[in-house]
Protein backbone atom coordinates (compact mmCIF):
# COMPACT_ATOMS: atom_id res chain seq x y z
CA UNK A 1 0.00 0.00 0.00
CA UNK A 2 2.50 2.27 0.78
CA UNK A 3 4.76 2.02 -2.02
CA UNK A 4 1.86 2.32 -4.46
CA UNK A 5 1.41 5.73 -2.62
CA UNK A 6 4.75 6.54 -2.53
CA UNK A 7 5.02 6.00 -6.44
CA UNK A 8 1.61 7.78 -7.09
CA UNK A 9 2.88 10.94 -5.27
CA UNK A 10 6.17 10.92 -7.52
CA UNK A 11 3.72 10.70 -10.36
CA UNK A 12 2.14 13.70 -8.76
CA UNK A 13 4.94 15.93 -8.33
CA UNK A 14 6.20 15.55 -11.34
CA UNK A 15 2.84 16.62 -12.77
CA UNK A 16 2.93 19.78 -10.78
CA UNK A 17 6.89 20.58 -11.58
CA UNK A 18 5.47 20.58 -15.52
CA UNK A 19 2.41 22.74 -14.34
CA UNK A 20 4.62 25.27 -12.09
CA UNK A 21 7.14 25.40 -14.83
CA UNK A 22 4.64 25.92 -17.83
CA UNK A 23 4.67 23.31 -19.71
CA UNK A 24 1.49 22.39 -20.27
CA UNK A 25 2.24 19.37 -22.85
CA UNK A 26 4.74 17.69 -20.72
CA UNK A 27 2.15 17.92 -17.56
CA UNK A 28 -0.69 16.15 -19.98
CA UNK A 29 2.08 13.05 -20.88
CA UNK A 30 2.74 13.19 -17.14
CA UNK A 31 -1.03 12.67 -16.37
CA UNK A 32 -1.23 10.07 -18.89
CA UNK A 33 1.83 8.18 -17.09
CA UNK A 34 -0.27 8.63 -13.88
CA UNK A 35 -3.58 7.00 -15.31
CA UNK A 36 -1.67 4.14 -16.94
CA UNK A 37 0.28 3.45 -13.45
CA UNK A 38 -3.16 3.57 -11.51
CA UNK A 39 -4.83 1.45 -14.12
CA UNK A 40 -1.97 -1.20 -13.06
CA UNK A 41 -2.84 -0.73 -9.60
CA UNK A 42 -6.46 -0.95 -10.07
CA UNK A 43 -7.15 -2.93 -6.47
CA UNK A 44 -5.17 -0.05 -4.78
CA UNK A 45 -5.97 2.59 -6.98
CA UNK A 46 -10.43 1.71 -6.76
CA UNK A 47 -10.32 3.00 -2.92
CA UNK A 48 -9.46 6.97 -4.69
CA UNK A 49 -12.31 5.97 -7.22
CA UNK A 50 -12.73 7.03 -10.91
CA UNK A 51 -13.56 10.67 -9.73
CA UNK A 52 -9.97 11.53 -8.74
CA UNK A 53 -8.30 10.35 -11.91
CA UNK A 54 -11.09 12.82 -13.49
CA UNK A 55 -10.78 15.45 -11.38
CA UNK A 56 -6.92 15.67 -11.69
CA UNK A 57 -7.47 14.92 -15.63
CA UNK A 58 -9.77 18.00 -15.84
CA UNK A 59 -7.24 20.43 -13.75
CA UNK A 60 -4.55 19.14 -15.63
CA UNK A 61 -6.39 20.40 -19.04
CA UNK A 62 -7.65 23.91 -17.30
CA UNK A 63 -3.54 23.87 -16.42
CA UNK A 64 -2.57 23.53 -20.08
CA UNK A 65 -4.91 25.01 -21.61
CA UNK A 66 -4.27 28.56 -19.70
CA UNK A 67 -0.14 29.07 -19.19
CA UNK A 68 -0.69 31.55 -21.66
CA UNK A 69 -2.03 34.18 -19.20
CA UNK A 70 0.31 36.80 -18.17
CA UNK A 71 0.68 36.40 -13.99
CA UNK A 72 -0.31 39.25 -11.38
CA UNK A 73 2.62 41.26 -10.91
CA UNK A 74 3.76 40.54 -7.56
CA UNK A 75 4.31 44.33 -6.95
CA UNK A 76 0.48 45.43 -8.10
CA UNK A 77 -0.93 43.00 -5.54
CA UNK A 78 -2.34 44.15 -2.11
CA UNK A 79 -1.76 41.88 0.50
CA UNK A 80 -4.78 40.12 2.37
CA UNK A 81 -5.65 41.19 5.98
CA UNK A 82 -6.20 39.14 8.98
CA UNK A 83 -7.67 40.20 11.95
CA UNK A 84 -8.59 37.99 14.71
CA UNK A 85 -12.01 39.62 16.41
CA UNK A 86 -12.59 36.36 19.14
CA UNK A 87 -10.10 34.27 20.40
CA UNK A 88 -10.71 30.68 21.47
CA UNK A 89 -8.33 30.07 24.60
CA UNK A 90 -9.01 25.72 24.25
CA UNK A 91 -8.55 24.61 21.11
CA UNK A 92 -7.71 21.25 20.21
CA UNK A 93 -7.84 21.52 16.37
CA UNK A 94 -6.96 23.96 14.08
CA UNK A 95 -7.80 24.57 10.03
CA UNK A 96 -5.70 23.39 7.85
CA UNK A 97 -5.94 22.45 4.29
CA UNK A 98 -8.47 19.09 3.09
CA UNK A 99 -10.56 20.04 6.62
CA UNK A 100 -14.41 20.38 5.81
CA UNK A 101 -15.19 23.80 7.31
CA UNK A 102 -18.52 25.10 8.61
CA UNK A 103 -18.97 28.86 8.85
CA UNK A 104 -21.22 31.78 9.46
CA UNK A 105 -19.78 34.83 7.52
CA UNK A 106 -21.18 38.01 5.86
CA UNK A 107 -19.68 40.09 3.05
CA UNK A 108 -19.72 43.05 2.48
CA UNK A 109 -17.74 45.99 -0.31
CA UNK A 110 -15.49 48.88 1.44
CA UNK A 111 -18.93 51.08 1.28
CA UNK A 112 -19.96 48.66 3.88
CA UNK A 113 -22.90 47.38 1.50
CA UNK A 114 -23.67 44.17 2.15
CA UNK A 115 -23.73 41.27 -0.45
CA UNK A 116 -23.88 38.31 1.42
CA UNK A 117 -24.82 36.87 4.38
CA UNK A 118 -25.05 32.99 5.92
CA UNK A 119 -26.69 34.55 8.77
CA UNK A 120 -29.61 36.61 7.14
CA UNK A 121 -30.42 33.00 5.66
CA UNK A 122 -29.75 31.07 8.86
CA UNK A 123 -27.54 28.60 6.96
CA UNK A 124 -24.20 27.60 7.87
CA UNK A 125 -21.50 27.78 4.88
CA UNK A 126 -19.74 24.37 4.19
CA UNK A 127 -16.68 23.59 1.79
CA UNK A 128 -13.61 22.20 1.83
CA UNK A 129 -10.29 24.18 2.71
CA UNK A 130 -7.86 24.79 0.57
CA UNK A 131 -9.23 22.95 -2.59
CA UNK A 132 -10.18 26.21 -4.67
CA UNK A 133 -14.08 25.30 -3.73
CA UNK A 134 -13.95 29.36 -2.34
CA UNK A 135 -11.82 32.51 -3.46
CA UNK A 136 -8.33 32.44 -2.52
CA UNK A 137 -8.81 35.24 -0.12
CA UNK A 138 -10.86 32.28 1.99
CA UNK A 139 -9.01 29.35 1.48
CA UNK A 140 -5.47 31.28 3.08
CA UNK A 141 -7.20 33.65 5.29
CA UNK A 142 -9.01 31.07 7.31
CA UNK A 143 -6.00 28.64 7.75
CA UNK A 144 -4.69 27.79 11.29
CA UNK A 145 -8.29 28.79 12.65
CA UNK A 146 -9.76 27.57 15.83
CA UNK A 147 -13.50 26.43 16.32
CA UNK A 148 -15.79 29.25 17.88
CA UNK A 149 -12.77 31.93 16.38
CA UNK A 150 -14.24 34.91 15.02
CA UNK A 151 -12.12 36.45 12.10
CA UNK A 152 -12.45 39.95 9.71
CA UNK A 153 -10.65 39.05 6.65
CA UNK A 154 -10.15 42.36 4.22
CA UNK A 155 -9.72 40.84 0.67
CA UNK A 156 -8.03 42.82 -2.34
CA UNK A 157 -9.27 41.69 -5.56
CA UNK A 158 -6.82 39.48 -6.57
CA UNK A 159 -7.39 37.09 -4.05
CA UNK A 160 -11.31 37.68 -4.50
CA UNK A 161 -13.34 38.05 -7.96
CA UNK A 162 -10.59 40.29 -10.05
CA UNK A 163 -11.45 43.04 -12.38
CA UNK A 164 -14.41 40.70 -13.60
CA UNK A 165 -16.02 41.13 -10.15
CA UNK A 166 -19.26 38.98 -9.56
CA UNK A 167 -22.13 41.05 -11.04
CA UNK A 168 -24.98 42.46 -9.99
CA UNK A 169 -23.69 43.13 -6.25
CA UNK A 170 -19.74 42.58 -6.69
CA UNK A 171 -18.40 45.16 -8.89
CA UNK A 172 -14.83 44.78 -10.75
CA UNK A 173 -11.37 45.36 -8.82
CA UNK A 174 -13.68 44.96 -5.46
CA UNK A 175 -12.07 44.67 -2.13
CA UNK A 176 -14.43 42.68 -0.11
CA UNK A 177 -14.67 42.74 3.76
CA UNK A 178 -15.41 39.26 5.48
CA UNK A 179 -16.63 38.96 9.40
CA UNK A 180 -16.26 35.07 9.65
CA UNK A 181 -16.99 32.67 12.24
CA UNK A 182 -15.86 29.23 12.14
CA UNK A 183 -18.41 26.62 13.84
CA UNK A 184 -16.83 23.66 13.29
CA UNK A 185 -14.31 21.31 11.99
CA UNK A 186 -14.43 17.85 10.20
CA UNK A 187 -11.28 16.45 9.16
CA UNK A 188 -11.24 13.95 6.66
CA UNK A 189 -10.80 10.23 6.75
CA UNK A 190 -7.39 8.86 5.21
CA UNK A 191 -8.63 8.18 1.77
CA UNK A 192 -10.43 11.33 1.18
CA UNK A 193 -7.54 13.02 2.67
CA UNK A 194 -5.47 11.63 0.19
CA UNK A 195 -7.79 13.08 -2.40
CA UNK A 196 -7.96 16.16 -0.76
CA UNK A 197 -4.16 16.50 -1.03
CA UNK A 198 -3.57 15.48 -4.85
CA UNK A 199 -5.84 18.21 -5.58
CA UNK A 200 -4.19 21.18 -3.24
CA UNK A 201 -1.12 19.61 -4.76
CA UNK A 202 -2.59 20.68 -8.46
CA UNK A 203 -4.34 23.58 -7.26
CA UNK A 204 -1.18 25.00 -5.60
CA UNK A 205 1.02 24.42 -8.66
CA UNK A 206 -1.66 26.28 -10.60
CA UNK A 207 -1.86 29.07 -8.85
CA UNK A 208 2.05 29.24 -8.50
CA UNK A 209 2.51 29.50 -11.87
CA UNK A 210 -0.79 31.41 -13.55
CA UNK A 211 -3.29 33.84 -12.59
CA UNK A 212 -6.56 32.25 -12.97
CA UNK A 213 -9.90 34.63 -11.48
CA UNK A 214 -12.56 33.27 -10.35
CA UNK A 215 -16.05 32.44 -12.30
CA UNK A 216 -17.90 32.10 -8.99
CA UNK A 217 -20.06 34.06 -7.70
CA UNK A 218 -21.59 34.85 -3.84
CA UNK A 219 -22.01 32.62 -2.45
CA UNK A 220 -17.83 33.09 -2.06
């Protein structure tokens, strides 16, 4: 078992050394290695399912198909701010990337209108950390968190929606303002962990190495 992992990771980095480094055709034969390797595995390889080869196929494509993008200058970017507004004085467990978050949040622009709100709708927010699921701003700003912490993340818009924005309420080049709450935390059994991780593993080398905004729009 744990060779087969330790070979499937190797597979993996070497996939996101192609993506960091551009070249999208190399990352594609790379993948294609990868899927041949798991398809000799297949006892091993059926616990990760036919939705992770897909899923990694499909970021590997998105990967290729958009190194042609320039990248945010690091100088033009604004840096994302963190302010902690509860603190938790026992906590056990803290957020890290692949946990299942739950949160209360609301949004709102630097006019203080507000466009969102899990608490208006009495709904707790759930995704997974880290994964790209929510805007970048999220997915670093609510690492290391504790359950019952209360954060105010201030966003720039290249960790948000961009200069596309997410119309009608979030206009382009936005700065959004975040007062988060984080209710609890599931962390993942092994396998799904192991998902988790091959794609932060893509979605980190993607990010690395392009600028990608976001098509989503509120909710985050």
């Amino acid at each position: 078992m744990f060779a087969w992992l330790h070979h499937t990771l190797n597979y993996i980095r070497s996939l996101c050394s192609y993506i960091r480094f551009g070249s999208g055709f190399a990352a594609l034969y790379a993948f294609s290695n990868l899927q041949h390797f798991l398809s000799g595995h297949r006892t091993e390889a059926s616990a990760l399912s036919h939705r992770v080869t897909m899923r990694l196929f499909l970021l590997v494509v998105l990967a290729a198909l958009s190194l042609s993008p320039a990248a945010v200058s690091g100088a033009d970017k604004k840096k994302l701010q963190i302010g902690i507004k509860k603190r938790v004085d026992n906590c056990p467990i803290k957020s890290r990337k692949g946990d299942v978050l739950n949160m209360h949040y609301t949004g709102k622009l630097e006019d203080g209108t507000e466009f969102d709100s899990s608490i208006s709708r009495d709904r707790p927010f759930t995704f997974t950390l880290g994964t790209g699921q929510v805007i970048k701003g999220w997915d670093q700003g609510l690492l290391g968190m504790c359950e019952g912490e209360k954060r105010k993340l201030v966003i720039p818009a290249e960790l948000g929606y961009g200069d596309r924005g997410a119309p009608p309420k979030i206009p382009g080049g936005a700065t959004l303002i975040f007062e988060v709450e984080l209710l609890s935390i599931e962390r993942s059994t092994f396998y799904v962990s192991f998902y988790n991780a091959l794609q932060i593993l893509l979605c980190d080398a993607i990010n690395n190495s392009i600028f990608l905004p976001s098509n989503r729009t509120a909710n985050i």
